[in-house]
C-alpha atoms as a PDB file:
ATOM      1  CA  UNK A   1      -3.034 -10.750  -1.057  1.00  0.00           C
ATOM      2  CA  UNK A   2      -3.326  -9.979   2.679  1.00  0.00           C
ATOM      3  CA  UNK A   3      -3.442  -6.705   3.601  1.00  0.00           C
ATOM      4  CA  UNK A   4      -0.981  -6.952   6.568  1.00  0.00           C
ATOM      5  CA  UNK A   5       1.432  -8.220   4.154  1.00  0.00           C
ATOM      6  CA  UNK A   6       0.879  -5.136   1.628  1.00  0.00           C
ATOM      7  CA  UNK A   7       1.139  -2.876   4.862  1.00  0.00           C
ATOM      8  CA  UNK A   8       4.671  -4.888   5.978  1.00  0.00           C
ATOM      9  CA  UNK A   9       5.892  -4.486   2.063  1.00  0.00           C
ATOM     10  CA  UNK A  10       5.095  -0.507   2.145  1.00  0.00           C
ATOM     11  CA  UNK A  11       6.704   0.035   5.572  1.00  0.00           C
ATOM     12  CA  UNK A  12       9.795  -1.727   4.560  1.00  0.00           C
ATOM     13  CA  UNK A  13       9.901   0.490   1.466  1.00  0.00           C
ATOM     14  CA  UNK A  14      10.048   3.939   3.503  1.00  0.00           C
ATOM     15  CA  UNK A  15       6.235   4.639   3.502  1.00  0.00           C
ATOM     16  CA  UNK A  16       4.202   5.375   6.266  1.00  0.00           C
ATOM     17  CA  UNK A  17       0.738   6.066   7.553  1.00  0.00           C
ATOM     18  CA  UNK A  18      -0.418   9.201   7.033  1.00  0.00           C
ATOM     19  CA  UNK A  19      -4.045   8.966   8.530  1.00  0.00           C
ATOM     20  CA  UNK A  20      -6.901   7.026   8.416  1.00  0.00           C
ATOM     21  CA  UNK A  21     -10.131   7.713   6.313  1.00  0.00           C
ATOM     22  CA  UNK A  22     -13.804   6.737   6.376  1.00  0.00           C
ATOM     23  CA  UNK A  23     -12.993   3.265   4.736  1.00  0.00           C
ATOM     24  CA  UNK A  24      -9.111   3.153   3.521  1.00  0.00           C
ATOM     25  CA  UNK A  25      -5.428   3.997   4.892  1.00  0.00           C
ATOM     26  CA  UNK A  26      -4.171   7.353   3.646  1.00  0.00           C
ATOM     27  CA  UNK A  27      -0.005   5.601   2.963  1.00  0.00           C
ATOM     28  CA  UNK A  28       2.862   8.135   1.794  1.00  0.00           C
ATOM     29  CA  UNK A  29       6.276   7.853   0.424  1.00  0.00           C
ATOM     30  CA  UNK A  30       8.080  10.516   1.631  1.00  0.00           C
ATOM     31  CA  UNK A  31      10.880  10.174  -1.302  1.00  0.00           C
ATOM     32  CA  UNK A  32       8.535  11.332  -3.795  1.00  0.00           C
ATOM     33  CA  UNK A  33       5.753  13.270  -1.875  1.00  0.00           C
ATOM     34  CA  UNK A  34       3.580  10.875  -3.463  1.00  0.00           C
ATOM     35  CA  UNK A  35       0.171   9.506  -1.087  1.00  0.00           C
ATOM     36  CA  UNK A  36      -1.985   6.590  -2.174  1.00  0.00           C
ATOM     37  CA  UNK A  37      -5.390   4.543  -0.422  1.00  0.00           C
ATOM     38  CA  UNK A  38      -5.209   1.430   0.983  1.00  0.00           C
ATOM     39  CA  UNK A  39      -8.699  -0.392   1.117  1.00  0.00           C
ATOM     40  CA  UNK A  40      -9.343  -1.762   5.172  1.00  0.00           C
ATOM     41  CA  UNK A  41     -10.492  -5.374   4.187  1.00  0.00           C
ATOM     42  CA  UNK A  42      -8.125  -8.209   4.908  1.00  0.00           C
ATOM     43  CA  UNK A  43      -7.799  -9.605   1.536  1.00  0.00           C
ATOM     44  CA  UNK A  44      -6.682  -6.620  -0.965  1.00  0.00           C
ATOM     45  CA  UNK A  45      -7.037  -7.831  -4.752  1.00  0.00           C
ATOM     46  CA  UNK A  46      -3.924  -8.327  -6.485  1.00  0.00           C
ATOM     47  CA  UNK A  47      -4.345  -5.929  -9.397  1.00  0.00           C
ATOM     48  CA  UNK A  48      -5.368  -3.139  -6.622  1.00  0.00           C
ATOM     49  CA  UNK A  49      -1.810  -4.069  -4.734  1.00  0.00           C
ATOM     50  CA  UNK A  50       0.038  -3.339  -7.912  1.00  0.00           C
ATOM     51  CA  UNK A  51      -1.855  -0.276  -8.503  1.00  0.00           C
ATOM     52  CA  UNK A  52      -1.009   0.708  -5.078  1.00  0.00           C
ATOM     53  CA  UNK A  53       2.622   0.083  -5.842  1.00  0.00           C
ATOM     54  CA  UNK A  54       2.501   2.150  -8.482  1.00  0.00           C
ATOM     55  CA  UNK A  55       1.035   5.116  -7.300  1.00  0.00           C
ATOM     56  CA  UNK A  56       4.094   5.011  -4.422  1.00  0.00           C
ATOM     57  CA  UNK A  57       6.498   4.383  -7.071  1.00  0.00           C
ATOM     58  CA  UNK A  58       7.733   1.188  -5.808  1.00  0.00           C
ATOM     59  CA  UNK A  59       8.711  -2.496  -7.423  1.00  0.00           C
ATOM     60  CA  UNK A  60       5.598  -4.803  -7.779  1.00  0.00           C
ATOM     61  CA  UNK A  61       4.985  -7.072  -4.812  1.00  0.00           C
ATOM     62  CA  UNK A  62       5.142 -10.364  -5.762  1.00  0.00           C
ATOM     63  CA  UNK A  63       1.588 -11.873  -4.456  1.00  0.00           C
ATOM     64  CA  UNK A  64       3.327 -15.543  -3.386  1.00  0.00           C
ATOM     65  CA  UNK A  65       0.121 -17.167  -2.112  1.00  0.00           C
END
């Protein structure tokens, strides 16, 4: 999946940047105090999205290529 479109699907669940690292996004969800990485390549592997998901707490994105 594209990354901008995992980005779009986090910010339109309530999370938000919380910095940047060496190689990933540091992404929060301020509901549950809960922070996850987010690799910087443009195509993020499906099973990583979902794990992403997870970690924030949030419905699966459905991948819809």
């Amino acid at each position: 999946m594209k990354r901008l479109k995992l980005l779009a699907y986090l910010a339109h669940c309530g999370c938000y940047l919380v910095r940047e690292g060496g190689r990933h996004s540091i992404y929060a969800n301020p509901v549950i105090g809960k922070t996850t990485s987010v690799p910087r390549h443009s195509e993020v592997p499906d099973p990583l999205a979902e794990k992403i998901c997870k970690d924030l707490r949030l419905p699966k994105i459905k991948s819809g290529k």
